[in-house]
PDB file of N, CA and C in Angstrom:
ATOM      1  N   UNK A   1      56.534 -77.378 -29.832  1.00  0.00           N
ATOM      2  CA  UNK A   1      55.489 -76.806 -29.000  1.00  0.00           C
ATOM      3  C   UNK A   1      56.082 -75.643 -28.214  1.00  0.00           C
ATOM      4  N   UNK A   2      55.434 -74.411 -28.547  1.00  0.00           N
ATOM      5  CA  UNK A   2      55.925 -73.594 -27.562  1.00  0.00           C
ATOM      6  C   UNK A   2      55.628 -73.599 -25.717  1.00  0.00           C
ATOM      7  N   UNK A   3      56.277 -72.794 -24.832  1.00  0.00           N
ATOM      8  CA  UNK A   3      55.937 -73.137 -23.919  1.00  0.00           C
ATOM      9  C   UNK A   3      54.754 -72.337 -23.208  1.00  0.00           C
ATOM     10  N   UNK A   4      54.070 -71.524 -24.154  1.00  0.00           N
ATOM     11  CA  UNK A   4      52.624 -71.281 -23.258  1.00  0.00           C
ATOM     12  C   UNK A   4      51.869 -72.613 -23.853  1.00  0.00           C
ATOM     13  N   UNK A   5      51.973 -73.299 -24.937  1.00  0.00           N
ATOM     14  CA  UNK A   5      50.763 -74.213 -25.060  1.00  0.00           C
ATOM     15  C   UNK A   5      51.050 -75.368 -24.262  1.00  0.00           C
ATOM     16  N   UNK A   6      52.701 -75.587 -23.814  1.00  0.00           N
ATOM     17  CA  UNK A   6      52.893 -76.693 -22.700  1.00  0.00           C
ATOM     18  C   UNK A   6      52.561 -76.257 -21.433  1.00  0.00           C
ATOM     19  N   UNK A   7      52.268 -75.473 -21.118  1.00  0.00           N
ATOM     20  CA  UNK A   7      51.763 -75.042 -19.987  1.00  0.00           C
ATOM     21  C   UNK A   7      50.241 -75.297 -20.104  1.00  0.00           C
ATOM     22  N   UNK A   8      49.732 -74.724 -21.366  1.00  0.00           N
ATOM     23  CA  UNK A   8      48.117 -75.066 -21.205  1.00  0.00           C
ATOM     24  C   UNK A   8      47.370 -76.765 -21.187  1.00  0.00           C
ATOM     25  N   UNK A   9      48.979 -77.361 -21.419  1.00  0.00           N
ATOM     26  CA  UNK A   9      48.596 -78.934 -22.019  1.00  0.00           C
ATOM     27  C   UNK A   9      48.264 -79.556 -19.965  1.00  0.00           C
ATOM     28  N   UNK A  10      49.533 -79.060 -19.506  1.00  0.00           N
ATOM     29  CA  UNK A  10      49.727 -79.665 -18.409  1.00  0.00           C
ATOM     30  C   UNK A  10      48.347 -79.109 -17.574  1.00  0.00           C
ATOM     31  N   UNK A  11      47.845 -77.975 -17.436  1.00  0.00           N
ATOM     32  CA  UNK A  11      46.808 -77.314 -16.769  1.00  0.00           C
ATOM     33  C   UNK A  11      45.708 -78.388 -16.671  1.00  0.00           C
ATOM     34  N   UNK A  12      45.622 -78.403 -18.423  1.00  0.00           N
ATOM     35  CA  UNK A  12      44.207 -79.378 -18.646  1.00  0.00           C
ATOM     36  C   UNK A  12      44.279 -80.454 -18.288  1.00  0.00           C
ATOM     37  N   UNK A  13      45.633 -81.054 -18.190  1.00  0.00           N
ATOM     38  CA  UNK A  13      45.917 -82.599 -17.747  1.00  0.00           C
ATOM     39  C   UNK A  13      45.733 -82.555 -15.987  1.00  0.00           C
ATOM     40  N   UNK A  14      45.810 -82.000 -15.745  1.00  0.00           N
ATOM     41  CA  UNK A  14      45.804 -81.470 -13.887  1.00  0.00           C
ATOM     42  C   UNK A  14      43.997 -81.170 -13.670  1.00  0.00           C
ATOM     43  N   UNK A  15      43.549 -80.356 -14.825  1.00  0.00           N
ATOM     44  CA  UNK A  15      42.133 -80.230 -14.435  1.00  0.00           C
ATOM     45  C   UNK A  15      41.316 -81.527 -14.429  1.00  0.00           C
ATOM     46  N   UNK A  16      41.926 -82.145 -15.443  1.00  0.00           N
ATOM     47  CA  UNK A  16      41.344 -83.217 -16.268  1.00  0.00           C
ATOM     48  C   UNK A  16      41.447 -84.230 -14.990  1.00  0.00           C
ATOM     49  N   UNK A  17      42.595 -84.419 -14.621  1.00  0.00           N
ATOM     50  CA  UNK A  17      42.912 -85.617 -12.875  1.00  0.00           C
ATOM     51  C   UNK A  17      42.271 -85.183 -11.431  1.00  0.00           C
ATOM     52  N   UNK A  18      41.534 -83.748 -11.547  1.00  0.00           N
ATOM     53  CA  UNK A  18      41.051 -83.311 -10.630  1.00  0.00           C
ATOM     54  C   UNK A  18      39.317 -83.367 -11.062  1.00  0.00           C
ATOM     55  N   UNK A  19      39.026 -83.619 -11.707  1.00  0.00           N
ATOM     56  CA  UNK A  19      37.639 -83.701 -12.149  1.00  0.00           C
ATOM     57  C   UNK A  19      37.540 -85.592 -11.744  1.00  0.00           C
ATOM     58  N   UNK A  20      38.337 -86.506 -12.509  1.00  0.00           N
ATOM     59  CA  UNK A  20      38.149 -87.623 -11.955  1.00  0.00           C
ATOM     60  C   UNK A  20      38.077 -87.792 -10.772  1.00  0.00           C
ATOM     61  N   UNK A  21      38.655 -87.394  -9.951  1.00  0.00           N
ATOM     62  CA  UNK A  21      39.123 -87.585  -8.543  1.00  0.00           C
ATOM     63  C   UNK A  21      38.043 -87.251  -7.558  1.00  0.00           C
ATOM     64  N   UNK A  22      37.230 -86.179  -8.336  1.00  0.00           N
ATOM     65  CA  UNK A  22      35.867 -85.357  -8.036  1.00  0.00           C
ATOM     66  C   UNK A  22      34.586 -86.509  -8.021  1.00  0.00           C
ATOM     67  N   UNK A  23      35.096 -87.286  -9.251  1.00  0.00           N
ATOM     68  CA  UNK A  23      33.969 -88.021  -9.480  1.00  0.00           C
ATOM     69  C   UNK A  23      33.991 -89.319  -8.723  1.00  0.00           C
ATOM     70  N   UNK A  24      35.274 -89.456  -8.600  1.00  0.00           N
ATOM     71  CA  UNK A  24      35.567 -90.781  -7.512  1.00  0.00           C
ATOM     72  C   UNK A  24      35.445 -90.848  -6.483  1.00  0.00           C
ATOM     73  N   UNK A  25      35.402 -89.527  -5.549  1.00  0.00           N
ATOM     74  CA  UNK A  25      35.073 -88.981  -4.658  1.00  0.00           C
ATOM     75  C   UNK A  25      33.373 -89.565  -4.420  1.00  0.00           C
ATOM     76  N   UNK A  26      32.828 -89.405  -5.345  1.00  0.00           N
ATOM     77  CA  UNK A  26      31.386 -89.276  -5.145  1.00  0.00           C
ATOM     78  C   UNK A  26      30.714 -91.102  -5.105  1.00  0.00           C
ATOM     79  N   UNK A  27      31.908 -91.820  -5.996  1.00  0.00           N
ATOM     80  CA  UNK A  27      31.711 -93.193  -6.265  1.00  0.00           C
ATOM     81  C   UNK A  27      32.097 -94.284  -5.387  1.00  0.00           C
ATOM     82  N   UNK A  28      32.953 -93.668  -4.558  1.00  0.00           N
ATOM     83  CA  UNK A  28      33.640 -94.728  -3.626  1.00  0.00           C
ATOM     84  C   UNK A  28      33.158 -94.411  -2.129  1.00  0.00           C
ATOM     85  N   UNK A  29      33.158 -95.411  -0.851  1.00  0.00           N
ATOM     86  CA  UNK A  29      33.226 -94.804   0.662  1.00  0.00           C
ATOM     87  C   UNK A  29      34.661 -94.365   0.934  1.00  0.00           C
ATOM     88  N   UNK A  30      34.597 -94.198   2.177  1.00  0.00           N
ATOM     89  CA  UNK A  30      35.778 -93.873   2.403  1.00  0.00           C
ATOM     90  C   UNK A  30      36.950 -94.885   2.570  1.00  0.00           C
ATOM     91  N   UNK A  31      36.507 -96.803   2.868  1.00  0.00           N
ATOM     92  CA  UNK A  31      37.371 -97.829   2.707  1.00  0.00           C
ATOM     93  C   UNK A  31      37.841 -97.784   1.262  1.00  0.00           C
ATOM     94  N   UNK A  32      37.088 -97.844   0.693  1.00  0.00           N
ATOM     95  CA  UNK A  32      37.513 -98.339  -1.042  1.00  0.00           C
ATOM     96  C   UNK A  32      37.960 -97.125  -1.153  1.00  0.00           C
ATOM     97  N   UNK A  33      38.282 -95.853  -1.285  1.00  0.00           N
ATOM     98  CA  UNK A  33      38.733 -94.954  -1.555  1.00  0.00           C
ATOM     99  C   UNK A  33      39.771 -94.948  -1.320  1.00  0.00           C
ATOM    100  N   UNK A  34      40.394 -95.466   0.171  1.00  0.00           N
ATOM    101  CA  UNK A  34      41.783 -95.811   0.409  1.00  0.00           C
ATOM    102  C   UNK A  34      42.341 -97.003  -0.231  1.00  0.00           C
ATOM    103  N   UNK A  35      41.753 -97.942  -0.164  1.00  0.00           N
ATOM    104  CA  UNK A  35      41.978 -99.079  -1.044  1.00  0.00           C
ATOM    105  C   UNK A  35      42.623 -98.502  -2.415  1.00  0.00           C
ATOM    106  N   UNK A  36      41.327 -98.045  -3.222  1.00  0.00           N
ATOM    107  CA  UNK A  36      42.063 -97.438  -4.383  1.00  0.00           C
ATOM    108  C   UNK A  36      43.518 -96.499  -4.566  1.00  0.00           C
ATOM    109  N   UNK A  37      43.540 -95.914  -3.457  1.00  0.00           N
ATOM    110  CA  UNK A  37      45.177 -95.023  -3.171  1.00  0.00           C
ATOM    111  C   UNK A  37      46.279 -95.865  -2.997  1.00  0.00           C
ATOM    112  N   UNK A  38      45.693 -96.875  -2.246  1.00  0.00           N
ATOM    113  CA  UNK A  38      46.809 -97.657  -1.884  1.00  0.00           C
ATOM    114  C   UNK A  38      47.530 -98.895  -3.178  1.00  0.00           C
ATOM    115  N   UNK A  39      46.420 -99.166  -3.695  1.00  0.00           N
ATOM    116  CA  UNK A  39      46.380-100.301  -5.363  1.00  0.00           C
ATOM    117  C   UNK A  39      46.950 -99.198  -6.295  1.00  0.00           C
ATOM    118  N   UNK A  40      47.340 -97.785  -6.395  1.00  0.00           N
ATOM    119  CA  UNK A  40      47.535 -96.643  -7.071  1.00  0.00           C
ATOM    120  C   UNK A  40      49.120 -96.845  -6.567  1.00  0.00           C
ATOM    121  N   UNK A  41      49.213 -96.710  -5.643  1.00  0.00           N
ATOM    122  CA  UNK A  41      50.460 -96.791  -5.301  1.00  0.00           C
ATOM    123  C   UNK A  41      51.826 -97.881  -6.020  1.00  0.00           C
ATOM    124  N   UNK A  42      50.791 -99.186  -6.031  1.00  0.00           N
ATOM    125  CA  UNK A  42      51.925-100.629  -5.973  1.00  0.00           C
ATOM    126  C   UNK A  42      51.512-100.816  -7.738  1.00  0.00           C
ATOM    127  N   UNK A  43      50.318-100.152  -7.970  1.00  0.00           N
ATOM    128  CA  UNK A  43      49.799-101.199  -9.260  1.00  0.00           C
ATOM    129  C   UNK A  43      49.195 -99.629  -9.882  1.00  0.00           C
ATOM    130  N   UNK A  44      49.616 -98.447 -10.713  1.00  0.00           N
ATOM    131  CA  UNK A  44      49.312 -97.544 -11.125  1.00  0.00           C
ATOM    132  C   UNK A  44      48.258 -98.068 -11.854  1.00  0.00           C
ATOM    133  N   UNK A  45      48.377 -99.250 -13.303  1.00  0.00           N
ATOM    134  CA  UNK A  45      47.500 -99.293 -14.259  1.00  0.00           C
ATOM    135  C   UNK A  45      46.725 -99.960 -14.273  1.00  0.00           C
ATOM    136  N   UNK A  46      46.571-101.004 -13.166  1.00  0.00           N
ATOM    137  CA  UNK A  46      45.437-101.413 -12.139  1.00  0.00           C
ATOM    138  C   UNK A  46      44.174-100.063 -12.331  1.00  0.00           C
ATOM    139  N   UNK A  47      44.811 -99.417 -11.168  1.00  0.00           N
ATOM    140  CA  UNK A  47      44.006 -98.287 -10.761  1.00  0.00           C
ATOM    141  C   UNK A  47      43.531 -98.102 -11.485  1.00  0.00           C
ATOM    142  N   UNK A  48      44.268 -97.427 -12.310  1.00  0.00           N
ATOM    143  CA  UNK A  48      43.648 -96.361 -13.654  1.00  0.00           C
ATOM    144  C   UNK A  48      42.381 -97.121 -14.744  1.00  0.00           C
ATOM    145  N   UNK A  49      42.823 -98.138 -14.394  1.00  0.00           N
ATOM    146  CA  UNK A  49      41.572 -99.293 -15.095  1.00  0.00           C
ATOM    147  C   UNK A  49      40.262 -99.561 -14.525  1.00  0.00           C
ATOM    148  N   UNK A  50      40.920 -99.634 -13.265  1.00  0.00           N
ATOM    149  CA  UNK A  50      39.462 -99.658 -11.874  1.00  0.00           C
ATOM    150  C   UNK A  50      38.554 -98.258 -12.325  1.00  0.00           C
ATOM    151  N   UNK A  51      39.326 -96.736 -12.261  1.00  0.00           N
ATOM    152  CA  UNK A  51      39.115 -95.839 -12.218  1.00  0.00           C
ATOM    153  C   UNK A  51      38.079 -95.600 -13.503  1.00  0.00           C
ATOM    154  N   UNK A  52      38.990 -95.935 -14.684  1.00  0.00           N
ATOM    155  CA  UNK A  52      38.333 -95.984 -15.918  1.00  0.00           C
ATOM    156  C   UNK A  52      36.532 -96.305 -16.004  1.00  0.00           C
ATOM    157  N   UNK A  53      36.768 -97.855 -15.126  1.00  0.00           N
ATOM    158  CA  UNK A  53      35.285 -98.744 -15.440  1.00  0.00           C
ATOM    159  C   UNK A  53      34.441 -98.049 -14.461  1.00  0.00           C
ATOM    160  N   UNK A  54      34.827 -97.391 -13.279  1.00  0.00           N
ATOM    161  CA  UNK A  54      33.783 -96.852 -12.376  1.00  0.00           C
ATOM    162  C   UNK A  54      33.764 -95.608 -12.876  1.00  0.00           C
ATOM    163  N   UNK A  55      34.140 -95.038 -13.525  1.00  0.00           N
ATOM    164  CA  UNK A  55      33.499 -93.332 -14.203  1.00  0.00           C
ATOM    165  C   UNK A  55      32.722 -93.582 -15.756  1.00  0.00           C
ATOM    166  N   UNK A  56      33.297 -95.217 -16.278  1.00  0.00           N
ATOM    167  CA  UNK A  56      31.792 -95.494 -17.338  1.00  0.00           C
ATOM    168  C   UNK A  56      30.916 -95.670 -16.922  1.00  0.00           C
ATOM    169  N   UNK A  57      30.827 -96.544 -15.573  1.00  0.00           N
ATOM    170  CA  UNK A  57      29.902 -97.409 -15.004  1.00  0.00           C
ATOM    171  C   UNK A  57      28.703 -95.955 -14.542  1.00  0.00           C
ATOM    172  N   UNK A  58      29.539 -95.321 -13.759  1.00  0.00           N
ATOM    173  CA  UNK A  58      28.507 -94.340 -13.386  1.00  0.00           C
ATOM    174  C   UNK A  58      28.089 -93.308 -14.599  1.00  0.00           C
ATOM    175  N   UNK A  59      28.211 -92.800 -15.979  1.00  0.00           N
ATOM    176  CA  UNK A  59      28.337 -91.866 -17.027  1.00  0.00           C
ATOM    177  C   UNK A  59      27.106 -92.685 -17.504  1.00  0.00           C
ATOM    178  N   UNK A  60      26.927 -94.194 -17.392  1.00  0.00           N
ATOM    179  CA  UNK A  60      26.302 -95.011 -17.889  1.00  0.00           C
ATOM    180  C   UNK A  60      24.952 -95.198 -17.031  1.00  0.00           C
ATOM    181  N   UNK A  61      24.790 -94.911 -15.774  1.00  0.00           N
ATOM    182  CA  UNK A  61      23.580 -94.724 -14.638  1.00  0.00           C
ATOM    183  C   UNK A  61      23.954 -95.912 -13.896  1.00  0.00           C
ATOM    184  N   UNK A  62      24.966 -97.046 -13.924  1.00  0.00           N
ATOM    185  CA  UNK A  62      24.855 -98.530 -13.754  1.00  0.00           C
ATOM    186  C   UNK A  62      25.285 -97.855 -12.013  1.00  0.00           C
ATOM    187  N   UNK A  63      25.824 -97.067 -11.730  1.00  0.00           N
ATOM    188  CA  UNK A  63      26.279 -97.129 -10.288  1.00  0.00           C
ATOM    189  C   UNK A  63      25.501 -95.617  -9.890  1.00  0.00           C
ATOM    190  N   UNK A  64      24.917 -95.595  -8.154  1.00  0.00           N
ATOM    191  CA  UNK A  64      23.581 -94.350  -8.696  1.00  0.00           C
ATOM    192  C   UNK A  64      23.646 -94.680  -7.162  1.00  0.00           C
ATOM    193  N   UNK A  65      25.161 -95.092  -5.895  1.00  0.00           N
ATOM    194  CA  UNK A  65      25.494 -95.383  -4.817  1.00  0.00           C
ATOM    195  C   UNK A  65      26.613 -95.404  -4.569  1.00  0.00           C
ATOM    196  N   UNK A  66      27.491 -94.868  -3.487  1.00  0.00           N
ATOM    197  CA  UNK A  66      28.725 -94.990  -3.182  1.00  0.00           C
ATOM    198  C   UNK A  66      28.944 -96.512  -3.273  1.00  0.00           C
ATOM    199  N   UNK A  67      30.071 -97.090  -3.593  1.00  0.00           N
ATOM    200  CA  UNK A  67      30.492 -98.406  -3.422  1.00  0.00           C
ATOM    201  C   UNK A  67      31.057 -98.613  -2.183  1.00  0.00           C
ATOM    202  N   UNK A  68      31.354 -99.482  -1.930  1.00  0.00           N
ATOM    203  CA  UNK A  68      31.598-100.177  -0.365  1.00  0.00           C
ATOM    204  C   UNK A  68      33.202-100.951  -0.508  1.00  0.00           C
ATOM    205  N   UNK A  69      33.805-101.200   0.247  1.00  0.00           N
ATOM    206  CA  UNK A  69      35.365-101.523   0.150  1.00  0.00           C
ATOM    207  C   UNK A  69      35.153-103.083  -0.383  1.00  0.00           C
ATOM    208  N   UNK A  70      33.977-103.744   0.078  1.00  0.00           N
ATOM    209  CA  UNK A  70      34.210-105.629  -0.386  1.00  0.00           C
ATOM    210  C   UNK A  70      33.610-105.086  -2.182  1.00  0.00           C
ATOM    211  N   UNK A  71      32.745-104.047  -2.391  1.00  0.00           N
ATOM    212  CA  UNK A  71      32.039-104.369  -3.748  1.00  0.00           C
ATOM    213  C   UNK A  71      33.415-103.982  -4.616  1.00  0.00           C
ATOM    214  N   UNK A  72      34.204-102.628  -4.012  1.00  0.00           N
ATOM    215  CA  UNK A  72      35.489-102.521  -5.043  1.00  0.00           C
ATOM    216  C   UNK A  72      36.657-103.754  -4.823  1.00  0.00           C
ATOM    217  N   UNK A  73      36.574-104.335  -4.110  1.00  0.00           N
ATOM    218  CA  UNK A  73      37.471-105.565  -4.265  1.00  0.00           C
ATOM    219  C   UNK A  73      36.835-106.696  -5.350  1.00  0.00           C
ATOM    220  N   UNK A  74      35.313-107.028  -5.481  1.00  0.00           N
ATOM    221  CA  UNK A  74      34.877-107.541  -6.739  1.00  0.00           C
ATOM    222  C   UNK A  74      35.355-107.460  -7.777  1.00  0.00           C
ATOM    223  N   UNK A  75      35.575-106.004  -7.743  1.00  0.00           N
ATOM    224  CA  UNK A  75      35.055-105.181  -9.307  1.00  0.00           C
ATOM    225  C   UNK A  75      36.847-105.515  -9.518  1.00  0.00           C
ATOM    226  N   UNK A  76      37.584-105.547  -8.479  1.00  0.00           N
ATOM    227  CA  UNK A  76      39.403-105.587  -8.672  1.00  0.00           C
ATOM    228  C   UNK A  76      39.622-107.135  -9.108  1.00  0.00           C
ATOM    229  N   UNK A  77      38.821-108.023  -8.562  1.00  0.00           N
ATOM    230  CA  UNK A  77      39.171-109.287  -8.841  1.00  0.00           C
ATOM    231  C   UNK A  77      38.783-109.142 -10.377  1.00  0.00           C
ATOM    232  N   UNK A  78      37.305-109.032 -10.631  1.00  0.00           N
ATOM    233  CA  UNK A  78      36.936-109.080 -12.173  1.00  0.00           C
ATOM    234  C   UNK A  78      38.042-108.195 -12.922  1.00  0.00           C
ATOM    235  N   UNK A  79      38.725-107.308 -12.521  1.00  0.00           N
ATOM    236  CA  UNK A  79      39.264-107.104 -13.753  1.00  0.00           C
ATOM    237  C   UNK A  79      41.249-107.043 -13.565  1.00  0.00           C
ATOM    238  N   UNK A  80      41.353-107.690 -12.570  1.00  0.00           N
ATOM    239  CA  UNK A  80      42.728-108.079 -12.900  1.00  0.00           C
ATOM    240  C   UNK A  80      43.386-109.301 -13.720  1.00  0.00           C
ATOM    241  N   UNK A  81      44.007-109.239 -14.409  1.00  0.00           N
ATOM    242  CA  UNK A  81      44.446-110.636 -14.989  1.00  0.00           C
ATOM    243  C   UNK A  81      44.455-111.961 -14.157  1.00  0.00           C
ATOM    244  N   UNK A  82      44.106-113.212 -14.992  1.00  0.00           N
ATOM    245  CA  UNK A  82      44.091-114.161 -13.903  1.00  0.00           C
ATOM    246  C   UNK A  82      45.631-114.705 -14.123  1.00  0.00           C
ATOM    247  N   UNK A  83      46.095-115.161 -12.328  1.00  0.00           N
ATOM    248  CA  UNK A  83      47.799-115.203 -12.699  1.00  0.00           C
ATOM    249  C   UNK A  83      48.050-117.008 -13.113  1.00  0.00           C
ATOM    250  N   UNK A  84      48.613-117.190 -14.136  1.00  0.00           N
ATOM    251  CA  UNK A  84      48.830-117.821 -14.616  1.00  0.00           C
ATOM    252  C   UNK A  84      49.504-119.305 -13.905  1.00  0.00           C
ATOM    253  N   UNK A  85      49.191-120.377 -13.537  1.00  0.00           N
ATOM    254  CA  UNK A  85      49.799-121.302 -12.246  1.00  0.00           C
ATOM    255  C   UNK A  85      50.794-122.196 -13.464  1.00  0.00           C
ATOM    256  N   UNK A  86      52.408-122.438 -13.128  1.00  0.00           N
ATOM    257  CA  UNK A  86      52.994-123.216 -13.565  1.00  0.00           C
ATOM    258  C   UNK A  86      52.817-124.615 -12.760  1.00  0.00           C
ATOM    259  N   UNK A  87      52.928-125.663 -13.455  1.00  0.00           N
ATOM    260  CA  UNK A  87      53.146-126.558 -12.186  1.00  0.00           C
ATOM    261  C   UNK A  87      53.857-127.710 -13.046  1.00  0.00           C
ATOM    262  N   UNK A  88      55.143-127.878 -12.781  1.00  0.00           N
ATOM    263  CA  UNK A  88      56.241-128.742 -13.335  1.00  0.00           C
ATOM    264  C   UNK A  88      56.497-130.027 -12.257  1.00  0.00           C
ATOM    265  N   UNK A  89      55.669-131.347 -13.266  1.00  0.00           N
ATOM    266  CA  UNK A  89      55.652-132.321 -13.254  1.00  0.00           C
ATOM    267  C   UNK A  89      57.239-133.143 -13.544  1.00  0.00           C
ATOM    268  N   UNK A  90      58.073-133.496 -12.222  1.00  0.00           N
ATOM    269  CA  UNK A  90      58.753-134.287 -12.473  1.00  0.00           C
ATOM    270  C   UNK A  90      58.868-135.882 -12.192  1.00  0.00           C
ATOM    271  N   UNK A  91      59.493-136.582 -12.517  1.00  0.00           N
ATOM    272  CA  UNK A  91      59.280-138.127 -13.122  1.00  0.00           C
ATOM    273  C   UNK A  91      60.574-138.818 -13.050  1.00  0.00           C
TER     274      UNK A  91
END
């Protein structure tokens, strides 16, 4: 790859994270918005999953309201893995 088309790759990848961010902007209040920065921080592919389902959700008409910080904690429970409980029975 030469380096004007890596330059044009990274542009679009930068436009491309600034258009989401646009749209998340519009989807979240301002609690869940931090919420989401902060779950971005500790848990990147969390996020990016959260992020994912709320830019179908809305592309789709299903969200047509800012969300609220308890409704994005729902939407985090539904889609994080459930953690698995050991519990070693001794005898």
């Amino acid at each position: 790859m030469s380096a004007p088309q890596a330059g044009d790759d990274e542009a679009r990848k930068r436009e491309v994270e600034a258009a989401r961010q646009r749209v998340l902007l519009s989807l979240l209040d301002v609690q869940a918005r931090q919420r989401l920065t902060n779950i971005r921080l500790v848990k990147p592919e969390l996020a990016a999953a959260v992020e994912n389902y709320l830019i179908s959700a809305a592309s789709s008409g299903r969200l047509n309201r800012p969300l609220t910080d308890e409704e994005l904690k729902q939407i985090l429970l539904s889609i994080q893995q459930p953690k698995r409980d050991f519990k070693i029975d001794r005898r």
